[in-house]
N, C-alpha and C. Protein backbone atom coordinates (compact mmCIF):
# COMPACT_ATOMS: atom_id res chain seq x y z
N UNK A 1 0.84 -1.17 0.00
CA UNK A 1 0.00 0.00 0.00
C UNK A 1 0.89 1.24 0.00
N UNK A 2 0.75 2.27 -0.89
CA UNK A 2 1.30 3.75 -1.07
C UNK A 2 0.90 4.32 0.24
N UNK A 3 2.37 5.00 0.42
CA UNK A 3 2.50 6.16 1.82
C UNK A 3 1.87 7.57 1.23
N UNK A 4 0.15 7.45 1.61
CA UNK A 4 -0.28 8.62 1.47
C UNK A 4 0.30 9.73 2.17
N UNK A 5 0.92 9.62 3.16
CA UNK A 5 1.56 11.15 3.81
C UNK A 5 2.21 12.18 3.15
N UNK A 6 2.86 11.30 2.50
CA UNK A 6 4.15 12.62 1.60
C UNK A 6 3.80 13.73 0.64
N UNK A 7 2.74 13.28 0.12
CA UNK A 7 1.57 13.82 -0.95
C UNK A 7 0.57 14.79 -0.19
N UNK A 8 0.47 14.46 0.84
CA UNK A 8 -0.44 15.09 1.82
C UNK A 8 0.78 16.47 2.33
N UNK A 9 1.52 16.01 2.81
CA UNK A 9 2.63 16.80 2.86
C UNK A 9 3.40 18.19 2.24
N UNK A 10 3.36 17.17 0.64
CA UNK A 10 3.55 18.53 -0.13
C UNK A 10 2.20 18.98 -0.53
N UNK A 11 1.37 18.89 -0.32
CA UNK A 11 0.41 19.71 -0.92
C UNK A 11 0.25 20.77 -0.11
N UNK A 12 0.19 20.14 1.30
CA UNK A 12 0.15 21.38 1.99
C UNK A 12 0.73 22.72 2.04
N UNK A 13 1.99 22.36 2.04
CA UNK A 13 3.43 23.28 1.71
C UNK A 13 3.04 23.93 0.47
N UNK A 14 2.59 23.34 -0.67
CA UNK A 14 2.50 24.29 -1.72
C UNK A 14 0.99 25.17 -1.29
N UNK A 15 0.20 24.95 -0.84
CA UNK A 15 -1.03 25.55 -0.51
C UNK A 15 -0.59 26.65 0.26
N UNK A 16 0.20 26.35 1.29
CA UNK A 16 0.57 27.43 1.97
C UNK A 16 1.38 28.58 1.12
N UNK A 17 2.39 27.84 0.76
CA UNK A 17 3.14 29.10 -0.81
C UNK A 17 2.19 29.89 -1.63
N UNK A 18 0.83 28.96 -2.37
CA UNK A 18 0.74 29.49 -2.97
C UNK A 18 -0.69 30.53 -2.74
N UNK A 19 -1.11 30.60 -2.02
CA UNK A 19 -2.15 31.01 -1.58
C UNK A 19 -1.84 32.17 -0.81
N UNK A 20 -0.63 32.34 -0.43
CA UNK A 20 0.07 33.97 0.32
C UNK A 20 0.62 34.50 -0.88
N UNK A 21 0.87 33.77 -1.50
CA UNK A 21 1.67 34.15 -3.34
C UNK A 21 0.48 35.16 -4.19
N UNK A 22 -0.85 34.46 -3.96
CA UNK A 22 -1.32 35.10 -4.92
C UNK A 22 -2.38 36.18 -4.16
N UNK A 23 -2.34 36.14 -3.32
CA UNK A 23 -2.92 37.32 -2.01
C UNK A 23 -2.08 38.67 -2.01
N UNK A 24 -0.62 38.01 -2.41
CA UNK A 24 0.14 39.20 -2.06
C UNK A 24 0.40 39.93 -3.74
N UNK A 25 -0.31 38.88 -4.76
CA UNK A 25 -0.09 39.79 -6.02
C UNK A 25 -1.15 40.30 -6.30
N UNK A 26 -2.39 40.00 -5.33
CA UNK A 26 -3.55 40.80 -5.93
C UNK A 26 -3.46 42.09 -4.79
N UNK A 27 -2.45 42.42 -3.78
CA UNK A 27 -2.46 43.23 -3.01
C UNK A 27 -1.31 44.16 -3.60
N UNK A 28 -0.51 43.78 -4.15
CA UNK A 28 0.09 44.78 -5.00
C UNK A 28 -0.64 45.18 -6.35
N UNK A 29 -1.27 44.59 -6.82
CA UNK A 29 -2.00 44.77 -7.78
C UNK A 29 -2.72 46.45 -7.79
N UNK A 30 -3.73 46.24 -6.65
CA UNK A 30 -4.28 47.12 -6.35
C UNK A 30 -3.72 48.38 -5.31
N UNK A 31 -2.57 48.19 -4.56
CA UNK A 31 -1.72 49.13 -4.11
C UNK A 31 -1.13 49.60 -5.17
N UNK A 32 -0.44 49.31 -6.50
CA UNK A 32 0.31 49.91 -7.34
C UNK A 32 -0.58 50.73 -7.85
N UNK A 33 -1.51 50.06 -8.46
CA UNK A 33 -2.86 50.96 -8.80
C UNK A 33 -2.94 52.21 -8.55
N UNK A 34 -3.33 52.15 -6.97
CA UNK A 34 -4.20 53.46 -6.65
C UNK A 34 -2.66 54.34 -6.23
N UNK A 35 -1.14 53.42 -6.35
CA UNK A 35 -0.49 54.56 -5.97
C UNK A 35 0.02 55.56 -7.10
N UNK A 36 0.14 54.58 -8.55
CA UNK A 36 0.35 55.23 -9.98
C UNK A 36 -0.65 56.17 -9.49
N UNK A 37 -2.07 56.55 -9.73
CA UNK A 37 -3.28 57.20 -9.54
C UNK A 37 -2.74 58.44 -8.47
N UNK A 38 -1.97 58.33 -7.52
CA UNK A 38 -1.66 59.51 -6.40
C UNK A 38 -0.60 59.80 -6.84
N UNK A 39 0.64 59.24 -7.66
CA UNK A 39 1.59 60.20 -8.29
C UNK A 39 1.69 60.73 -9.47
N UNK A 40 0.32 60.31 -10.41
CA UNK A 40 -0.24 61.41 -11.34
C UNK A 40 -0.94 62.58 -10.80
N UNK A 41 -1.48 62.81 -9.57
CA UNK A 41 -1.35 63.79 -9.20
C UNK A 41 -1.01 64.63 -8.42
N UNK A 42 0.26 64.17 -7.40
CA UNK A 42 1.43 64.46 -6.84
C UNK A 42 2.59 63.74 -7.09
N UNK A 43 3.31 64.61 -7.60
CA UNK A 43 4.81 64.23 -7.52
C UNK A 43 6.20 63.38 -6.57
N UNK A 44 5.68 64.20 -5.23
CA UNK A 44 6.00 63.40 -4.15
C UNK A 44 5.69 62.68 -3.17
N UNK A 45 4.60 61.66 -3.78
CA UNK A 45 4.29 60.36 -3.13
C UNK A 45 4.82 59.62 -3.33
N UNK A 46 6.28 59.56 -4.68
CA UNK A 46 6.98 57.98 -5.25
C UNK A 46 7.44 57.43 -3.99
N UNK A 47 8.12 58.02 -3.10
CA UNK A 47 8.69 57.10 -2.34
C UNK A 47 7.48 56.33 -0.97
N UNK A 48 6.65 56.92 -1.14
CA UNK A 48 5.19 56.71 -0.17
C UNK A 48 4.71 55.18 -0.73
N UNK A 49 4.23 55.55 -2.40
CA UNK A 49 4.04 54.49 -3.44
C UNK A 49 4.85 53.33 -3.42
N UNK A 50 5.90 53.56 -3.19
CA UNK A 50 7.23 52.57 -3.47
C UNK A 50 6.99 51.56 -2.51
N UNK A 51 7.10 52.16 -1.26
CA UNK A 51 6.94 51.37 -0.08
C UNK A 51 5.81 50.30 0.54
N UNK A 52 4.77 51.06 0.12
CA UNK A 52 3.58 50.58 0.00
C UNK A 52 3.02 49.25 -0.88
N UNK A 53 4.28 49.75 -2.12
CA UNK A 53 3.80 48.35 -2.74
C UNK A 53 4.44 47.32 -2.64
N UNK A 54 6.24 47.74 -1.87
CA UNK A 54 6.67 46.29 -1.46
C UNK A 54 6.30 45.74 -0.32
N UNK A 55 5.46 46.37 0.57
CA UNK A 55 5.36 45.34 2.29
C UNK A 55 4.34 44.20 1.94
N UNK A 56 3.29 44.24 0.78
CA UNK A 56 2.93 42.93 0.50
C UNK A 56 3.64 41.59 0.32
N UNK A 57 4.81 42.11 0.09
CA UNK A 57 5.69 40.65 -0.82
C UNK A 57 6.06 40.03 1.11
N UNK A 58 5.94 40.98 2.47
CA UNK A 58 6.25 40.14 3.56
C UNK A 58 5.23 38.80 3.62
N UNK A 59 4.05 38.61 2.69
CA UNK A 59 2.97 37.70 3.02
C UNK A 59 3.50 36.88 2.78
N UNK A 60 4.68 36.62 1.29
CA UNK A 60 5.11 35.59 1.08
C UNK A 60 5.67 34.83 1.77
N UNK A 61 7.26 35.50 2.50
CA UNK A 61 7.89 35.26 3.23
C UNK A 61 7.06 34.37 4.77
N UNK A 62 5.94 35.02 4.82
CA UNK A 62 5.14 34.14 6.22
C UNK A 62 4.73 32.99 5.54
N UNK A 63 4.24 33.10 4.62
CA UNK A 63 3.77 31.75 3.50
C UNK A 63 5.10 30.57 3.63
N UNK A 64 5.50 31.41 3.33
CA UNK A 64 7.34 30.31 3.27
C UNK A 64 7.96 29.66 4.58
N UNK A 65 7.19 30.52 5.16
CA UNK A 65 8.18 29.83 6.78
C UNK A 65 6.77 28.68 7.40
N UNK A 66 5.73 28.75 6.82
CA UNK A 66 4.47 28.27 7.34
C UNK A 66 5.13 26.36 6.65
N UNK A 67 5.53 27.09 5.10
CA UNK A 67 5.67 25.98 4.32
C UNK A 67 6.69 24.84 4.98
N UNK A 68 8.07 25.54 5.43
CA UNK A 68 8.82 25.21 5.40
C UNK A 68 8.63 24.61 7.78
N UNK A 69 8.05 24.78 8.32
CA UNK A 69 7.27 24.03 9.26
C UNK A 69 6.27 23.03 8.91
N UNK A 70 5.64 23.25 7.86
CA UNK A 70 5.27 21.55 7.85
C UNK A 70 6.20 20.63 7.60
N UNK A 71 6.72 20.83 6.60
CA UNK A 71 7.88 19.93 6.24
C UNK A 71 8.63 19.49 6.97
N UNK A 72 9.01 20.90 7.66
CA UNK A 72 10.02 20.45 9.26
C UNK A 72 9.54 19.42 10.08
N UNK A 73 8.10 19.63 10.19
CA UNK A 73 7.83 18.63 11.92
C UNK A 73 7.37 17.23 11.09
N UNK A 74 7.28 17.55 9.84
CA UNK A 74 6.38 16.26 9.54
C UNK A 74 7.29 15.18 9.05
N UNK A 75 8.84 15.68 8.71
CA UNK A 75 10.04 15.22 8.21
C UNK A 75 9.98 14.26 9.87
């Protein structure tokens, strides 16, 4: 009989990747958005904009460490 665990395993890990993956591109999505939109009509929001649209990509990084604890305890 096949060791269903391992399969169970990675799926999880990728669920966890990918599901903060695509949370955090529809959150830049719409942060880039509306920040293009505030530096067409101020000049000095780029660095406001800038910032704003990288702190989404931290979702990944929690995604990744979530991933990389299943694997850990289940190893």
């Amino acid at each position: 009989m096949a060791d269903l665990t391992t399969p169970l395993i990675a799926a999880s890990a990728m669920l966890a990747i990918t599901t903060t993956a695509y949370a955090a591109a529809w959150a830049e999505r719409t942060i880039a958005s509306a920040a293009i939109g505030a530096m067409a009509e101020k000049d000095g929001l780029f660095g406001a904009g800038l910032v704003l649209t990288v702190i989404p990509e931290t979702i990944v990084i929690f995604g990744l460490i979530v991933a990389i604890l299943i694997v850990g305890m289940a190893g």
